[in-house]
C-alpha atoms as a PDB file:
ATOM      1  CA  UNK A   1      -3.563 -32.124 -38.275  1.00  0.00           C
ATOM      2  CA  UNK A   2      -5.730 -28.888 -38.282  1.00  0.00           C
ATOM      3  CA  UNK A   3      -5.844 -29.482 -34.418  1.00  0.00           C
ATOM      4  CA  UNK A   4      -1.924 -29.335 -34.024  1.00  0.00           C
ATOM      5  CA  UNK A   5      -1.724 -26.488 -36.124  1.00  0.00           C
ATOM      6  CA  UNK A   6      -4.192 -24.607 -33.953  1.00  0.00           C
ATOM      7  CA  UNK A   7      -2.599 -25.542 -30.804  1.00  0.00           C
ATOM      8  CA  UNK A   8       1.040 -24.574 -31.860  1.00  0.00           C
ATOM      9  CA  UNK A   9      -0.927 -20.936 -33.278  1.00  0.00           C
ATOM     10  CA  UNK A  10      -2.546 -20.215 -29.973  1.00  0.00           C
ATOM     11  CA  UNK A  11       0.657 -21.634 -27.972  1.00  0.00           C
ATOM     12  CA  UNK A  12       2.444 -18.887 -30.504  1.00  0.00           C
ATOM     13  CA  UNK A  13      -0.066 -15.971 -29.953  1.00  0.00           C
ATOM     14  CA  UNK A  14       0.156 -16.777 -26.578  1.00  0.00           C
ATOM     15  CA  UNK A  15       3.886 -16.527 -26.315  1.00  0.00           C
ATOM     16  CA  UNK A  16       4.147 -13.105 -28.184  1.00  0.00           C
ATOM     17  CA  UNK A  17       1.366 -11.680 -25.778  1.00  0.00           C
ATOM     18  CA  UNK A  18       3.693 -12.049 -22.978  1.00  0.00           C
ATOM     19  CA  UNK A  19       6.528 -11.009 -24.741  1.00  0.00           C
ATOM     20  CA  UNK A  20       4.868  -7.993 -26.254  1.00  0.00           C
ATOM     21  CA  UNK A  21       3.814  -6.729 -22.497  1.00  0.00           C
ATOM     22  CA  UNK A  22       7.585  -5.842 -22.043  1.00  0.00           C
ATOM     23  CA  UNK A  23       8.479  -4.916 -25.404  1.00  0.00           C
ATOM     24  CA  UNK A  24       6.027  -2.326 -26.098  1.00  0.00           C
ATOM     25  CA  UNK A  25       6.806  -0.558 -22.664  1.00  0.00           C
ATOM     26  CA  UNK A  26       7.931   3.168 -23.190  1.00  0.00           C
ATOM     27  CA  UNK A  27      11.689   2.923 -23.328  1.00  0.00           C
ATOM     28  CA  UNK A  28      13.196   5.660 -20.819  1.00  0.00           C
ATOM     29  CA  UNK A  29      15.296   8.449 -22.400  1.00  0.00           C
ATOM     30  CA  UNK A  30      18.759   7.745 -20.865  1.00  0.00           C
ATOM     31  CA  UNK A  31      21.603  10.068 -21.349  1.00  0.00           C
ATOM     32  CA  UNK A  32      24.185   7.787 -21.177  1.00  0.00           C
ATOM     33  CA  UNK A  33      27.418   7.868 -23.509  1.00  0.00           C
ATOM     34  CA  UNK A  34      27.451   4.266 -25.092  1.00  0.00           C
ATOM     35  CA  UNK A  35      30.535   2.429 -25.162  1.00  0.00           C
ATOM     36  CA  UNK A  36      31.928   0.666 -28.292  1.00  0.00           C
ATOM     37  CA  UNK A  37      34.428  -1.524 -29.205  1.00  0.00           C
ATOM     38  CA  UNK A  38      35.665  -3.689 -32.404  1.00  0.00           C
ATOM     39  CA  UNK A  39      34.936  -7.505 -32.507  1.00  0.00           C
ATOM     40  CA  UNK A  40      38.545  -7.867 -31.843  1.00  0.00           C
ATOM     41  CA  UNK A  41      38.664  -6.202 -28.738  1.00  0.00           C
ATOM     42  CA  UNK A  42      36.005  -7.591 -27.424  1.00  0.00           C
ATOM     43  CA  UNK A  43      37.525 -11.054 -27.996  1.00  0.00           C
ATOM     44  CA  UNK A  44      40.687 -10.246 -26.159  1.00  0.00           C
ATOM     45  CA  UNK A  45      38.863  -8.598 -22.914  1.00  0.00           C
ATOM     46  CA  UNK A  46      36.229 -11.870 -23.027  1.00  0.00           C
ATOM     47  CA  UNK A  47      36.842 -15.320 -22.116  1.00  0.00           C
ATOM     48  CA  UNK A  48      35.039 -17.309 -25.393  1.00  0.00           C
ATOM     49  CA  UNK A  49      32.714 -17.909 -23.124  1.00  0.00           C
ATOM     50  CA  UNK A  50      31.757 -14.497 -22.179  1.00  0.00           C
ATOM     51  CA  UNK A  51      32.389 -13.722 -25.729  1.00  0.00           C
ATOM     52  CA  UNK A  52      29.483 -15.793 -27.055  1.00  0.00           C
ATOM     53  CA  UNK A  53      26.824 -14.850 -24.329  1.00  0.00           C
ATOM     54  CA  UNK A  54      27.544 -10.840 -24.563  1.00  0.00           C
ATOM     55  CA  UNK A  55      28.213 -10.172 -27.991  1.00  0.00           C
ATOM     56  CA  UNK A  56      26.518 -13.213 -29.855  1.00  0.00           C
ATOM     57  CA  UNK A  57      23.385 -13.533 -27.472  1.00  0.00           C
ATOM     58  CA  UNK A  58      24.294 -16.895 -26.364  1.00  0.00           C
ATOM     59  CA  UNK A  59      23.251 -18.666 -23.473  1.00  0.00           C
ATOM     60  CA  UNK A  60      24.983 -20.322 -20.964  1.00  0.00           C
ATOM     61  CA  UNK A  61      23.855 -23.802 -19.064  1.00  0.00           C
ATOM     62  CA  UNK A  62      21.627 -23.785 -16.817  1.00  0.00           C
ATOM     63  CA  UNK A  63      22.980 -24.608 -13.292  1.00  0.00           C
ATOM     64  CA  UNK A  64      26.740 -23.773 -14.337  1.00  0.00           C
ATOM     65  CA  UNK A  65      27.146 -19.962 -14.105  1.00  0.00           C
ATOM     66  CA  UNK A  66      29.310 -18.525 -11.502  1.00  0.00           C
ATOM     67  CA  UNK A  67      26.471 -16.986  -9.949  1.00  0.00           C
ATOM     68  CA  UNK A  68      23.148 -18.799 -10.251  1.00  0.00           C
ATOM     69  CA  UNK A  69      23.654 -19.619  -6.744  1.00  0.00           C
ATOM     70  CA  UNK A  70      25.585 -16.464  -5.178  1.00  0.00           C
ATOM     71  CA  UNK A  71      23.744 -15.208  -2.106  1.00  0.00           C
ATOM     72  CA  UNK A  72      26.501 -12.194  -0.976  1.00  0.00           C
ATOM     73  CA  UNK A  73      25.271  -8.939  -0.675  1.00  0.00           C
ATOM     74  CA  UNK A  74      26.611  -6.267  -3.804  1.00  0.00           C
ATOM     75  CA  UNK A  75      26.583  -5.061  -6.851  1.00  0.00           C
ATOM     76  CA  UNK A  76      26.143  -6.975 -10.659  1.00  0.00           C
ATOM     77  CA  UNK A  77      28.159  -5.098 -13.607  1.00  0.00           C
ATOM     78  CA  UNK A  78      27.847  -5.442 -17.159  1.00  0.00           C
ATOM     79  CA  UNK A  79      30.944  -8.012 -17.559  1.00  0.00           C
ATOM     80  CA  UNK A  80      32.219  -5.615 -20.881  1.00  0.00           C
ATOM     81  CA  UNK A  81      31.889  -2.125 -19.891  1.00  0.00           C
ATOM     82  CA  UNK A  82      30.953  -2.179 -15.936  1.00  0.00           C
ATOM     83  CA  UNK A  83      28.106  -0.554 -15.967  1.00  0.00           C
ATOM     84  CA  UNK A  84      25.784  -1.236 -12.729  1.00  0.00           C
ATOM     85  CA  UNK A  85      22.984  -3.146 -13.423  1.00  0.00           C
ATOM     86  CA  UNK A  86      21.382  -5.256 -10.395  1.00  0.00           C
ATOM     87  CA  UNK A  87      21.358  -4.855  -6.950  1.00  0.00           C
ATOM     88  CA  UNK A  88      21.661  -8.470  -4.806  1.00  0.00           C
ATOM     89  CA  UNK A  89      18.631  -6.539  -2.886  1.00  0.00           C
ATOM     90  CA  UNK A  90      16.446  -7.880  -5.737  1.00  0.00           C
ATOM     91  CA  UNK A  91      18.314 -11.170  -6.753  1.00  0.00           C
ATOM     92  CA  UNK A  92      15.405 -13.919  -6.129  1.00  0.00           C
ATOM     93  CA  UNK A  93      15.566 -17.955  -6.264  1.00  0.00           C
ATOM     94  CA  UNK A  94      13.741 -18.524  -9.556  1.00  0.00           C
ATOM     95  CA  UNK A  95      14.622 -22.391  -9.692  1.00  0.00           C
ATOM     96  CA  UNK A  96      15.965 -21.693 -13.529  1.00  0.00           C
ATOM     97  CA  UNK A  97      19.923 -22.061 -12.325  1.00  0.00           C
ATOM     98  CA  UNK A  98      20.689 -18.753 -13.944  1.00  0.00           C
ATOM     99  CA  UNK A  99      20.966 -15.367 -11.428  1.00  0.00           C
ATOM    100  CA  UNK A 100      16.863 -13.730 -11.740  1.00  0.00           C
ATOM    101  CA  UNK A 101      16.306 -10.472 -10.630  1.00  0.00           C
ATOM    102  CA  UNK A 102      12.631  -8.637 -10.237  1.00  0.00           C
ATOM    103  CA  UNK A 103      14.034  -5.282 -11.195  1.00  0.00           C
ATOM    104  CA  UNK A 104      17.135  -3.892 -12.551  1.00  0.00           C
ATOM    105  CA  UNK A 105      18.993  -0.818 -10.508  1.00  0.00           C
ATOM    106  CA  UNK A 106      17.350   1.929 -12.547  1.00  0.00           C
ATOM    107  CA  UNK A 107      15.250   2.099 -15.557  1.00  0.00           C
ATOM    108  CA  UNK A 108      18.619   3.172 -17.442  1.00  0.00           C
ATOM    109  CA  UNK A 109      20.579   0.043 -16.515  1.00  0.00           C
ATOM    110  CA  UNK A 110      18.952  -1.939 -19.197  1.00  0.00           C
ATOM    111  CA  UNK A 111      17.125  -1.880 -22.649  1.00  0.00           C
ATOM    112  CA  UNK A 112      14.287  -4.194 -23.566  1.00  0.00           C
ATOM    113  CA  UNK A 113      13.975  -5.728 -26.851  1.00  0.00           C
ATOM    114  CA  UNK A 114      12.915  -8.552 -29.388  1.00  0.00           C
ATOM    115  CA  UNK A 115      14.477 -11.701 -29.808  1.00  0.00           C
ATOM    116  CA  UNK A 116      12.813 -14.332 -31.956  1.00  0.00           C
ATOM    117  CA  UNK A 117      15.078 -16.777 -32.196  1.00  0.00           C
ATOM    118  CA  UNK A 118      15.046 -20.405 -31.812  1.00  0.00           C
ATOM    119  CA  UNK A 119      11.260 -19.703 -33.286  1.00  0.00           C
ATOM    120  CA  UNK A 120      10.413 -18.128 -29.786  1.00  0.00           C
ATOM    121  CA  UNK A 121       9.483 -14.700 -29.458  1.00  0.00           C
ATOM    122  CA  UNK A 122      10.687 -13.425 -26.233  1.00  0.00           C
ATOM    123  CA  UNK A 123      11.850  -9.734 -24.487  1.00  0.00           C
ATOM    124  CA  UNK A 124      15.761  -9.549 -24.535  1.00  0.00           C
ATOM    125  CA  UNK A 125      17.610  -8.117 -21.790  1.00  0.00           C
ATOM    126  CA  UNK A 126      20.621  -5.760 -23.424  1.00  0.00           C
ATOM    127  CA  UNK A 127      22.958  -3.566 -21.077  1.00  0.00           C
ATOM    128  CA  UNK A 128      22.203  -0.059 -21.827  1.00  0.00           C
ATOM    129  CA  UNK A 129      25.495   1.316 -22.328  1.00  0.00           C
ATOM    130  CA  UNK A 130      27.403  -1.344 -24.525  1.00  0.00           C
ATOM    131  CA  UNK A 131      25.011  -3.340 -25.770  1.00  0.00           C
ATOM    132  CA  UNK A 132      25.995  -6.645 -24.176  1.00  0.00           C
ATOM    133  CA  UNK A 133      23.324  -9.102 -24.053  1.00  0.00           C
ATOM    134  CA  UNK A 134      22.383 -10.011 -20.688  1.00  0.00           C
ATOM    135  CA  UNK A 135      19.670 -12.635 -21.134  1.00  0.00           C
ATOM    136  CA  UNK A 136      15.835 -12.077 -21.044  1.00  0.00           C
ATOM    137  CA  UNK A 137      12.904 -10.555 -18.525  1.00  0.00           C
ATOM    138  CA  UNK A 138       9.380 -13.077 -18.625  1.00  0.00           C
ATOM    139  CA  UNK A 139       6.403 -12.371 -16.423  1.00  0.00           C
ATOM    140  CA  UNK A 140       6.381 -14.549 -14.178  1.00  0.00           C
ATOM    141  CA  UNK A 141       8.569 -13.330 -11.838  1.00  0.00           C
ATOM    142  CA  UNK A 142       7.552 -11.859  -7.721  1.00  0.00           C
ATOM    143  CA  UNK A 143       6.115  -8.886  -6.463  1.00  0.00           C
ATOM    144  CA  UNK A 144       6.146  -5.840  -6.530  1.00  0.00           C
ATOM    145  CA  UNK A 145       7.289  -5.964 -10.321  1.00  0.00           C
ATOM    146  CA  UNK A 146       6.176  -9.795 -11.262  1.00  0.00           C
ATOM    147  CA  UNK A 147       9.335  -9.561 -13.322  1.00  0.00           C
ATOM    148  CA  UNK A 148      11.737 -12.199 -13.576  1.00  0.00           C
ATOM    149  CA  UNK A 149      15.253 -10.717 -15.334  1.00  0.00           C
ATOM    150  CA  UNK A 150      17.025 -13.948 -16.011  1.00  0.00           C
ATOM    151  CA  UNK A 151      20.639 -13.323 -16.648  1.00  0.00           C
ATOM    152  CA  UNK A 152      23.637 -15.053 -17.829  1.00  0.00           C
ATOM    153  CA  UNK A 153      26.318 -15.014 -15.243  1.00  0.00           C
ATOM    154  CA  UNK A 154      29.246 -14.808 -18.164  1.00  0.00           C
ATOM    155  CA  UNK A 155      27.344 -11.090 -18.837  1.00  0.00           C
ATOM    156  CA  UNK A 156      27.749 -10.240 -15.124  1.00  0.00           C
ATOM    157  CA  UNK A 157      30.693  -8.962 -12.550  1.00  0.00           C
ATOM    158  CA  UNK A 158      29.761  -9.294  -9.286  1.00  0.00           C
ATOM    159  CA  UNK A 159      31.258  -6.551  -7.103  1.00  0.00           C
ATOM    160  CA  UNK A 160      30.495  -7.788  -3.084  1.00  0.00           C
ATOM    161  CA  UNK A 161      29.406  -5.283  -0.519  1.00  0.00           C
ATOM    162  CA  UNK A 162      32.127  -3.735   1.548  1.00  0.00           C
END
C-alpha cells in the first residue's frame, strides 16, 4: 500500500513538473481589446458542440475533429471571435488525432494556464482575446520549441491559403 501511494505521489510530482515549465513562463503583455459575450450568445453562434469545448473546456474525441487530419496550407482562428492563432506552417503529425502545433502565430495569440481537472494538472491553452478554450500545450512536442499545442478542432476555423 505505502508503495502505491508513493508511485501515484512521484507519478503526481512528476506531472506538475511538466506542467509547471509552461505555466510559470512570463506571460507577454498583449494589448489586445478582449471580446465578450453572454452565455446566451455564445450558445446561438456555437454548435453544442463547439459550445462545450470553447466555453466549458471540453474535449472533443480523439480522431473525430474536422481537422486532426487537415494538411492544406492557411490560417487557424479562434472558432468564437476569429482571432489568428496557428499557422499550418507549424501544424505537426502528433499521432493524438487532435490538430498539434509546435508554436502558436505570436506570443499574443494565446494565454497559458492551469487546469487540474480530471485530478491531472496540466497547462491549458486559452485564446487570448475571448477566452475560448483551445485545448492544452505538453512538452513533448518537436524542435525548435519541443512544444506540442494540442487543440480541439470545434475551437478552430480554418481559413485555407489563397
Amino acid at each position: 500500500m505505502k508503495r502505491i501511494s508513493f508511485l501515484l505521489l512521484i507519478g503526481f510530482v512528476m506531472v506538475s513538473c511538466q506542467s509547471m515549465s509552461q505555466s510559470n513562463k512570463k506571460q507577454p503583455n498583449c494589448k489586445i481589446a478582449k471580446v465578450t459575450k453572454t452565455e446566451a450568445e455564445w450558445r446561438k453562434m456555437l454548435t453544442s458542440e463547439q459550445f462545450n469545448v470553447t466555453r466549458k473546456a471540453g474535449t472533443e474525441r480523439a480522431f473525430t475533429g474536422e481537422y486532426w487530419d487537415n494538411h492544406a496550407e492557411g490560417t487557424y482562428l479562434c472558432r468564437c471571435c476569429g482571432f489568428e492563432l496557428f499557422d499550418s506552417k507549424t501544424k505537426f503529425e502528433s499521432g493524438t488525432g487532435w490538430p498539434s502545433f509546435w508554436k502558436p502565430i505570436n506570443e499574443c495569440s494565446v494565454e497559458v494556464g492551469t487546469d487540474t481537472s480530471y485530478g491531472m494538472v496540466r497547462d491549458e491553452v486559452r485564446c487570448h482575446r475571448c477566452d475560448a478554450h483551445l485545448g492544452h500545450v505538453f512538452n513533448d512536442g518537436p524542435r525548435p520549441t519541443g512544444l506540442r499545442y494540442c487543440m480541439n478542432s470545434a475551437s478552430l476555423k480554418f481559413v485555407a491559403k489563397k
